[in-house]
PDB file of N, CA and C in Angstrom:
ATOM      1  N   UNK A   1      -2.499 -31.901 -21.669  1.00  0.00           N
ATOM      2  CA  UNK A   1      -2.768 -33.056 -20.836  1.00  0.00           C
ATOM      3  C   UNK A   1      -1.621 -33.204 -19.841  1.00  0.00           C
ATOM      4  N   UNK A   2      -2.074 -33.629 -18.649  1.00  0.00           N
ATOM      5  CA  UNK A   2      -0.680 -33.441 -17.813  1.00  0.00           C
ATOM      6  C   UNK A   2      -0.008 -35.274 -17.864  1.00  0.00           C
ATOM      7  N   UNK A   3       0.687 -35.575 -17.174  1.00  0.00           N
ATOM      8  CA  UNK A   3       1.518 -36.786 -16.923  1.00  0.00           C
ATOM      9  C   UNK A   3       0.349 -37.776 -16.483  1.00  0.00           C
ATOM     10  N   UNK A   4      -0.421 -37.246 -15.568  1.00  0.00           N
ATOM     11  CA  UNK A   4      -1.449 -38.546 -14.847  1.00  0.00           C
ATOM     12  C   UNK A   4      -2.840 -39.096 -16.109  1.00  0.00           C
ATOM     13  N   UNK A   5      -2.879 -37.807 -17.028  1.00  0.00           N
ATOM     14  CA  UNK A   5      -3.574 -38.256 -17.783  1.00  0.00           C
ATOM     15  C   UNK A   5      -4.951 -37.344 -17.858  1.00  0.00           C
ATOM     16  N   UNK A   6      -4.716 -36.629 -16.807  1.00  0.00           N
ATOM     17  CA  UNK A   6      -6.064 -35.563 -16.635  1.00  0.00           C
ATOM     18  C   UNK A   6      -5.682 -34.370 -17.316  1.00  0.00           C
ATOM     19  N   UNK A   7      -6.769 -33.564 -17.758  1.00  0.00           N
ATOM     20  CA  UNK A   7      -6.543 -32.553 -18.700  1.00  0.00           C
ATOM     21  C   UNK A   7      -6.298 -30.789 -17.212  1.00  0.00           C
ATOM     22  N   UNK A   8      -5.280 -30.241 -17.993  1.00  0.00           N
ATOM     23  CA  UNK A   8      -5.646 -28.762 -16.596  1.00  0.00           C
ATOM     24  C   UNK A   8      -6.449 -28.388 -16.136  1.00  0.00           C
ATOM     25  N   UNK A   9      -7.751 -28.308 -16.858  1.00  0.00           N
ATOM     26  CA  UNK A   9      -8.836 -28.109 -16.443  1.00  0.00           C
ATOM     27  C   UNK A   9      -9.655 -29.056 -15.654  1.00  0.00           C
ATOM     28  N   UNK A  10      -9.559 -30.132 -15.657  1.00  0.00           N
ATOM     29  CA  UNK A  10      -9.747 -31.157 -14.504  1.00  0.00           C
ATOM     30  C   UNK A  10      -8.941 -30.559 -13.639  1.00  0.00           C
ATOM     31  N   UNK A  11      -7.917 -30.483 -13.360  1.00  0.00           N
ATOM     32  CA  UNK A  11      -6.778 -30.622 -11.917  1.00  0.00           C
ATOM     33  C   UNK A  11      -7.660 -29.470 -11.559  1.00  0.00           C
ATOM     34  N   UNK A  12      -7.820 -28.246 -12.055  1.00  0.00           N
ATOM     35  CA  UNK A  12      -8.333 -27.166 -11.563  1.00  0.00           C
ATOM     36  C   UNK A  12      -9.634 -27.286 -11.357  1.00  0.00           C
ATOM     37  N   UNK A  13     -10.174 -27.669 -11.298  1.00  0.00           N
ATOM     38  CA  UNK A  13     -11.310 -27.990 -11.213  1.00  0.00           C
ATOM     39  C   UNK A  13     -11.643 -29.211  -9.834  1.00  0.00           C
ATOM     40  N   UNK A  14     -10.755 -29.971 -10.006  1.00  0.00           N
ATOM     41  CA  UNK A  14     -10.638 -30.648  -8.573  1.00  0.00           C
ATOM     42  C   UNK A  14     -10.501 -29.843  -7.288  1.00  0.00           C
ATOM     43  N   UNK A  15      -8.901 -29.061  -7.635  1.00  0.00           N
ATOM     44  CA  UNK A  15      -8.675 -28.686  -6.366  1.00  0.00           C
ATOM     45  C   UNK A  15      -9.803 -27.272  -6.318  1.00  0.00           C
ATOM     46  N   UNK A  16     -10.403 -26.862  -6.915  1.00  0.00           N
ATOM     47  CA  UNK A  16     -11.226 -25.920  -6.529  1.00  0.00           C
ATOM     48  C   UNK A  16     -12.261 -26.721  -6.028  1.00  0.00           C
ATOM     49  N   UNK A  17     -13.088 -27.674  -5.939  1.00  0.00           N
ATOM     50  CA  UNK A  17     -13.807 -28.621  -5.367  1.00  0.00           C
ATOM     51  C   UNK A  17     -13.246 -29.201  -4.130  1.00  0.00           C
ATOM     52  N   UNK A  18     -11.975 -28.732  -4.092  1.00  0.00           N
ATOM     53  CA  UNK A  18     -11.354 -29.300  -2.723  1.00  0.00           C
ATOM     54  C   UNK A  18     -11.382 -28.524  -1.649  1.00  0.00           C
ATOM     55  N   UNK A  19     -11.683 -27.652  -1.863  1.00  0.00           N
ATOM     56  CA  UNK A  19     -12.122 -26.579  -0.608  1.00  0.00           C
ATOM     57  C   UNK A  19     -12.989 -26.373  -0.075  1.00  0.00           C
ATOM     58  N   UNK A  20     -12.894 -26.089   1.503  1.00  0.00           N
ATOM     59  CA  UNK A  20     -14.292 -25.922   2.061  1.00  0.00           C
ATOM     60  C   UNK A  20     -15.177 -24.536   1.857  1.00  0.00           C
ATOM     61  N   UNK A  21     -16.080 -24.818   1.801  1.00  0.00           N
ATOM     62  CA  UNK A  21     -17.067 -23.691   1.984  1.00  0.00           C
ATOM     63  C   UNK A  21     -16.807 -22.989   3.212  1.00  0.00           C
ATOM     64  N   UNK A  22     -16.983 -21.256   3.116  1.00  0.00           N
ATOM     65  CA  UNK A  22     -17.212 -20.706   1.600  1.00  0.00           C
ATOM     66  C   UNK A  22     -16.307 -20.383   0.517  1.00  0.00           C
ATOM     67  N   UNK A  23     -15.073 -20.900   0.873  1.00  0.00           N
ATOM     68  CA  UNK A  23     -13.518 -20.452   0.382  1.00  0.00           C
ATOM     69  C   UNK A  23     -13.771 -21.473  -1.381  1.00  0.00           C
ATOM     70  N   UNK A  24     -14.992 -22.234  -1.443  1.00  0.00           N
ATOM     71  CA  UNK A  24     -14.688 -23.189  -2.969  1.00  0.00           C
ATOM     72  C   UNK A  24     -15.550 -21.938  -3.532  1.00  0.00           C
ATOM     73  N   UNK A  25     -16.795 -21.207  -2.982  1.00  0.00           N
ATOM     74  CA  UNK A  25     -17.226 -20.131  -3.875  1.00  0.00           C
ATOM     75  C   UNK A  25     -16.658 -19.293  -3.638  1.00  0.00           C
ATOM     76  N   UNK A  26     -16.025 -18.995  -2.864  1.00  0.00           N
ATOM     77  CA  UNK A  26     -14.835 -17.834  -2.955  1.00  0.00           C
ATOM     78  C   UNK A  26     -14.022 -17.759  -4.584  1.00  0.00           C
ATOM     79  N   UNK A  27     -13.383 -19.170  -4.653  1.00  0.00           N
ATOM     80  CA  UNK A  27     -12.797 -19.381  -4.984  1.00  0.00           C
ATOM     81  C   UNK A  27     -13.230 -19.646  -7.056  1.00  0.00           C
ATOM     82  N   UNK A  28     -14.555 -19.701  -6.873  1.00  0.00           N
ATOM     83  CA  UNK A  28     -15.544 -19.595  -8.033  1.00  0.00           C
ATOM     84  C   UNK A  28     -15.578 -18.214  -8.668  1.00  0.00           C
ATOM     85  N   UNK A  29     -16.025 -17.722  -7.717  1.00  0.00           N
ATOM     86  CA  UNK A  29     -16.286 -15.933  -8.113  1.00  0.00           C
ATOM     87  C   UNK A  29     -14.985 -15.139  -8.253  1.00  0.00           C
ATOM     88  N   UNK A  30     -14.028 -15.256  -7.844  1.00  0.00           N
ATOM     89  CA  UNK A  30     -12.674 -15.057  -8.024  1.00  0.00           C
ATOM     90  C   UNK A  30     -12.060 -15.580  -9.737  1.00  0.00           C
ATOM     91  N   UNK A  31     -12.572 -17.196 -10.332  1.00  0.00           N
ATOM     92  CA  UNK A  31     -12.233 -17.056 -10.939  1.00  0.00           C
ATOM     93  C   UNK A  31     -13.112 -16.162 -12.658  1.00  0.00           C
ATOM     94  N   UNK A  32     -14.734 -16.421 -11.644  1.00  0.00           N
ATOM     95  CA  UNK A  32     -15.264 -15.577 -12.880  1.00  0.00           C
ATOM     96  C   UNK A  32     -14.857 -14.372 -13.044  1.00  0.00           C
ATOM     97  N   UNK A  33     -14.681 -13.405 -12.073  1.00  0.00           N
ATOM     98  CA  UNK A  33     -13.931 -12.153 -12.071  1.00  0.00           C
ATOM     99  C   UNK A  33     -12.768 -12.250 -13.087  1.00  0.00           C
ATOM    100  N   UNK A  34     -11.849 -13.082 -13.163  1.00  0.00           N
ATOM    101  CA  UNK A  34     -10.940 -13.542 -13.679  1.00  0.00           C
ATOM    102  C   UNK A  34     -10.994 -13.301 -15.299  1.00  0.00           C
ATOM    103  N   UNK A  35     -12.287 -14.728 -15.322  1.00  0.00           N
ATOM    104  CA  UNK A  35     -11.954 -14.928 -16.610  1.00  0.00           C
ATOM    105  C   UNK A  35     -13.681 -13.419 -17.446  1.00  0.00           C
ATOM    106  N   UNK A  36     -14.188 -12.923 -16.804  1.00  0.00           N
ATOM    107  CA  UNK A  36     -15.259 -12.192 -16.857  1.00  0.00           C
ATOM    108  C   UNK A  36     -16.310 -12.861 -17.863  1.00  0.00           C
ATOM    109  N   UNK A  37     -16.420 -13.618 -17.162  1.00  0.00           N
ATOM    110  CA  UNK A  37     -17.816 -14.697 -17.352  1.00  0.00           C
ATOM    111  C   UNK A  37     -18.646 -15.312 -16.178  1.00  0.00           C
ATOM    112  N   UNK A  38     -19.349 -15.140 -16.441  1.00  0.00           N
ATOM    113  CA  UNK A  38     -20.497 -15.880 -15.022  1.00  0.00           C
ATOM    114  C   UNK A  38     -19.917 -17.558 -14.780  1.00  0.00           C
ATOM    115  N   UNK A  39     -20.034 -18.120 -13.809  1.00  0.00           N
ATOM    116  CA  UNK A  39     -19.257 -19.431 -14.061  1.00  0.00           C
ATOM    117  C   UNK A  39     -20.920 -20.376 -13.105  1.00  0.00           C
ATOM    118  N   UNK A  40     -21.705 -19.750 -13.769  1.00  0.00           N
ATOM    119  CA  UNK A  40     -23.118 -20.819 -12.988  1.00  0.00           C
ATOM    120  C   UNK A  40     -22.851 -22.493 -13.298  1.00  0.00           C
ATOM    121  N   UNK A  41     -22.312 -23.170 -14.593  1.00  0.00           N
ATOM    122  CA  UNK A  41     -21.901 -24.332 -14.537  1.00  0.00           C
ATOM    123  C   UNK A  41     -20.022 -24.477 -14.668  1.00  0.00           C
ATOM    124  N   UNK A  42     -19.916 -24.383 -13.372  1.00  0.00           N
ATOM    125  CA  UNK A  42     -18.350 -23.906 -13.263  1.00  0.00           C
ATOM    126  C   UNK A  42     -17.521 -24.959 -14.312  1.00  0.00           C
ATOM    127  N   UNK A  43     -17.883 -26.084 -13.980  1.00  0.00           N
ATOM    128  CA  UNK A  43     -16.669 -26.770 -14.355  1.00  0.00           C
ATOM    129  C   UNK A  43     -16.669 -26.378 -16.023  1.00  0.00           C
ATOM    130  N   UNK A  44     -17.692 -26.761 -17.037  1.00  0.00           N
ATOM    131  CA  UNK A  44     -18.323 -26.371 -18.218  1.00  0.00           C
ATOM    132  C   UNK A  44     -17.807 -24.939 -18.358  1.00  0.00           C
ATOM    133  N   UNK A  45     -18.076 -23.866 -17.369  1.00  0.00           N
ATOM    134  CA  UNK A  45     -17.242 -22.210 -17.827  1.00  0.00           C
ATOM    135  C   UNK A  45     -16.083 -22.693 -18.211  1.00  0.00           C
ATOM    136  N   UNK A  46     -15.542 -22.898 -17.358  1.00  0.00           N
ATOM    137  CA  UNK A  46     -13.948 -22.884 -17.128  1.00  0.00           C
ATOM    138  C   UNK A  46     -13.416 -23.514 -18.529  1.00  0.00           C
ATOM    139  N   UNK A  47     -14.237 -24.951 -18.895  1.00  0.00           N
ATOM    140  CA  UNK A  47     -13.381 -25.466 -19.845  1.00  0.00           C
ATOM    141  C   UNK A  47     -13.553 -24.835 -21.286  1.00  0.00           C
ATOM    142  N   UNK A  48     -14.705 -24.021 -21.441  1.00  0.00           N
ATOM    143  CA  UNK A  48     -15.328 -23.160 -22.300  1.00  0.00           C
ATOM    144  C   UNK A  48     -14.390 -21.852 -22.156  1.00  0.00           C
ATOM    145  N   UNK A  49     -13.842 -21.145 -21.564  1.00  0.00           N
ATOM    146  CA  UNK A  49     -12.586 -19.697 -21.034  1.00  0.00           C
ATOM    147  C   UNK A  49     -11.490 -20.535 -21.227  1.00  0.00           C
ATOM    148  N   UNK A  50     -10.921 -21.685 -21.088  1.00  0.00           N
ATOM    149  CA  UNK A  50      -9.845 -21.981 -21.124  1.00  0.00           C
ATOM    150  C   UNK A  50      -9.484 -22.243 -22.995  1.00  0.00           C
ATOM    151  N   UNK A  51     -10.741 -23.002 -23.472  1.00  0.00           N
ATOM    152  CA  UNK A  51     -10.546 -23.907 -24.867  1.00  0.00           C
ATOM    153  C   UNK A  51     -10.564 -22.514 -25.597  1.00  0.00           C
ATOM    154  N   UNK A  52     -10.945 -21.239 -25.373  1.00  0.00           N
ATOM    155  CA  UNK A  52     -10.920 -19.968 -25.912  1.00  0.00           C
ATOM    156  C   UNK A  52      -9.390 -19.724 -26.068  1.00  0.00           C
ATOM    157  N   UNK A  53      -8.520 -19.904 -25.216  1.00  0.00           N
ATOM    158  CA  UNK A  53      -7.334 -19.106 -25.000  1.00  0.00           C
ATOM    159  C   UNK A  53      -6.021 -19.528 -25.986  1.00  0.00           C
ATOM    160  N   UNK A  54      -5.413 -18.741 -26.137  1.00  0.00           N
ATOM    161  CA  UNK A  54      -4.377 -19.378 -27.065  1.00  0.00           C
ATOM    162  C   UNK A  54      -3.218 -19.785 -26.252  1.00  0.00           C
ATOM    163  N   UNK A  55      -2.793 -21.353 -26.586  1.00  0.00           N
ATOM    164  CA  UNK A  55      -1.757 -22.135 -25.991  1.00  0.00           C
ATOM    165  C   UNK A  55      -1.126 -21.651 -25.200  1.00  0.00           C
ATOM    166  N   UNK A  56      -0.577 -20.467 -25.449  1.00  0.00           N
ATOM    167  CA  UNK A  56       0.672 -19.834 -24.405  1.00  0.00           C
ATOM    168  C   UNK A  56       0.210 -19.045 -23.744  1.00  0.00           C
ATOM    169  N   UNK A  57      -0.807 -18.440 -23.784  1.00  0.00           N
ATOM    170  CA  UNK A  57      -2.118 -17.486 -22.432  1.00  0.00           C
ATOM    171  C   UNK A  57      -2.818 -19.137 -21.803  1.00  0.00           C
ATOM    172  N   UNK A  58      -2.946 -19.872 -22.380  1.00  0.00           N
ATOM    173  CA  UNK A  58      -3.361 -21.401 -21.490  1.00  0.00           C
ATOM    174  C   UNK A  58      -2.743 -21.770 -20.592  1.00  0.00           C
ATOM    175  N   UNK A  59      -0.805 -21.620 -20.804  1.00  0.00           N
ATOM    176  CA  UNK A  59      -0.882 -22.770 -20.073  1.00  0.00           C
ATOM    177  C   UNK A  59       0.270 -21.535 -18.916  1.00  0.00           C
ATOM    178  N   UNK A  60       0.048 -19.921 -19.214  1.00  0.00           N
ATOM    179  CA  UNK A  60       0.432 -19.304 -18.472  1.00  0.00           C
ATOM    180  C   UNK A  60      -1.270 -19.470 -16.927  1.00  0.00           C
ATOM    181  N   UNK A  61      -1.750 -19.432 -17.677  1.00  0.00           N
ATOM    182  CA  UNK A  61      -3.351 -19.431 -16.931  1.00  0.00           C
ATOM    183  C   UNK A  61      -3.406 -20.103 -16.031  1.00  0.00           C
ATOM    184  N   UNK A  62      -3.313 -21.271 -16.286  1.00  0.00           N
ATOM    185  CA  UNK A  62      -3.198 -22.553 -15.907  1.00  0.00           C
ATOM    186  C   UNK A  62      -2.466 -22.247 -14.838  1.00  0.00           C
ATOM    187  N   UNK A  63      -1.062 -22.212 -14.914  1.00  0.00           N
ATOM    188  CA  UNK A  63      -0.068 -22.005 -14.126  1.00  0.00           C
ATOM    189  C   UNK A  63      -0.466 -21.138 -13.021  1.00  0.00           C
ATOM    190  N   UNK A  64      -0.349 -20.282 -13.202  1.00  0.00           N
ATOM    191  CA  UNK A  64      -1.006 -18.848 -12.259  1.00  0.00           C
ATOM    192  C   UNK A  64      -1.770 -19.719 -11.310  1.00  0.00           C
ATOM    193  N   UNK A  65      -3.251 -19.942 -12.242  1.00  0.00           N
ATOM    194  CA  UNK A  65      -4.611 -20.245 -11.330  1.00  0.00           C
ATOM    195  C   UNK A  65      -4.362 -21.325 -10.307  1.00  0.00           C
ATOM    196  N   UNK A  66      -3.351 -22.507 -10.874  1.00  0.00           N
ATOM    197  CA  UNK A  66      -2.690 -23.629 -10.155  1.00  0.00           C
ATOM    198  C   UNK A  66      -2.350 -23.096  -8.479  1.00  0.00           C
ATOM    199  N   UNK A  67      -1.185 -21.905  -9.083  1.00  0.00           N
ATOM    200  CA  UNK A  67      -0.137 -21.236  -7.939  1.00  0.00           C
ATOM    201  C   UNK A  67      -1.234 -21.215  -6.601  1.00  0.00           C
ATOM    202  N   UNK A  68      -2.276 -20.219  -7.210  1.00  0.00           N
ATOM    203  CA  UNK A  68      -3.060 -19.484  -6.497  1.00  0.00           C
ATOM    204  C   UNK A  68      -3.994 -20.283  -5.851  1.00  0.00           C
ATOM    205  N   UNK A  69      -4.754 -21.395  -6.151  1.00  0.00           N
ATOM    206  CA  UNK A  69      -5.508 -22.582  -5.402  1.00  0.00           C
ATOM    207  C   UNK A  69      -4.628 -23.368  -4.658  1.00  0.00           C
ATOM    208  N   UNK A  70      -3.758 -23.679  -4.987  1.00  0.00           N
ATOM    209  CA  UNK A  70      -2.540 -24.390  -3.833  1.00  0.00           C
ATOM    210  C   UNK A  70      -2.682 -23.779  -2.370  1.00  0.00           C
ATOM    211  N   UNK A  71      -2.243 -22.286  -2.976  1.00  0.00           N
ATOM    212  CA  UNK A  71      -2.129 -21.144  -1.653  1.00  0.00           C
ATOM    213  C   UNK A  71      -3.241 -21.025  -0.978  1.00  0.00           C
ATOM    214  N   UNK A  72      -4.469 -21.255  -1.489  1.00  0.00           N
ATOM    215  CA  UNK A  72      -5.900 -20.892  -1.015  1.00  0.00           C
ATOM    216  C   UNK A  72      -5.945 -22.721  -0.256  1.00  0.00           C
ATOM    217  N   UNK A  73      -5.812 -23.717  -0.475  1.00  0.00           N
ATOM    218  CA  UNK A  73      -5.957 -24.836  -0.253  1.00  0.00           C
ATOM    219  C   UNK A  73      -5.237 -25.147   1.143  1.00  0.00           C
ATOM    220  N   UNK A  74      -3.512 -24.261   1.134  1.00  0.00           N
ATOM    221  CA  UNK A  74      -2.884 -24.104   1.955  1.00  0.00           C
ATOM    222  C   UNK A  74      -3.127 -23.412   3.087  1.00  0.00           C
ATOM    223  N   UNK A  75      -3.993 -22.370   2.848  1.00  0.00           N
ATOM    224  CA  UNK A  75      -4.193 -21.620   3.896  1.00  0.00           C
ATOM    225  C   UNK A  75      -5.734 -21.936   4.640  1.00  0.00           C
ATOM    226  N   UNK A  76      -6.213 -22.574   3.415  1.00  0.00           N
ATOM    227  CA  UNK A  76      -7.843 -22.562   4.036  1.00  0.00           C
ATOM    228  C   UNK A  76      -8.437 -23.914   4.402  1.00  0.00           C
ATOM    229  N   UNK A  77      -7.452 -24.418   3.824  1.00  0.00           N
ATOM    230  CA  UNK A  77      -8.057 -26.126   4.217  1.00  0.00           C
ATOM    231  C   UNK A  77      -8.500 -26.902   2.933  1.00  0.00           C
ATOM    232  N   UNK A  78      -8.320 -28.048   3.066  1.00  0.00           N
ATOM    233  CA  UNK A  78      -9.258 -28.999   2.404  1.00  0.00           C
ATOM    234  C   UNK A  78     -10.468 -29.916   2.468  1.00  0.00           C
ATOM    235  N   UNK A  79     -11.758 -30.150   2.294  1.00  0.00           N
ATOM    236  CA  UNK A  79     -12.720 -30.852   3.035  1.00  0.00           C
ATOM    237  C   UNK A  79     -11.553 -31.899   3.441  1.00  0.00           C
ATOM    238  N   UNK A  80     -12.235 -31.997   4.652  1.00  0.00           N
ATOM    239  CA  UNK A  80     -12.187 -33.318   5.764  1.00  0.00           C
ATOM    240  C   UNK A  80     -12.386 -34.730   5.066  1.00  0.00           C
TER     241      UNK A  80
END
């Protein structure tokens, strides 16, 4: 759980919703590649690949996937 009270998989899940099309399915299929699962109900994949992982592959995951949507957010925009 982070400080604000939302779980990682929320935050990630936000800021991947924070991007414009097509860079948020970019940004979908990137992570199914990732986690090698289809992510048709993304938010539900994700928290289903994440609740799989053991603590310290979690919250390296986490971290990473964080880094990497920042950079994508940074470079590509955020909806308006």
């Amino acid at each position: 759980m982070q400080p604000n009270g939302r779980s990682p998989v929320e935050a990630l899940v936000e800021r991947v919703n924070s991007l414009r099309e097509p860079y948020r399915q970019n940004a979908i299929l990137w992570l199914a590649h990732c986690t090698r699962q289809p992510m048709t109900d993304f938010q539900r994949e994700l928290h289903l690949f994440i609740d799989g992982l053991t603590p310290t592959v979690r919250e390296r995951f986490v971290i990473q996937t964080r880094m990497v949507l920042e950079d994508a957010c940074r470079y590509f925009g955020n909806h308006a």
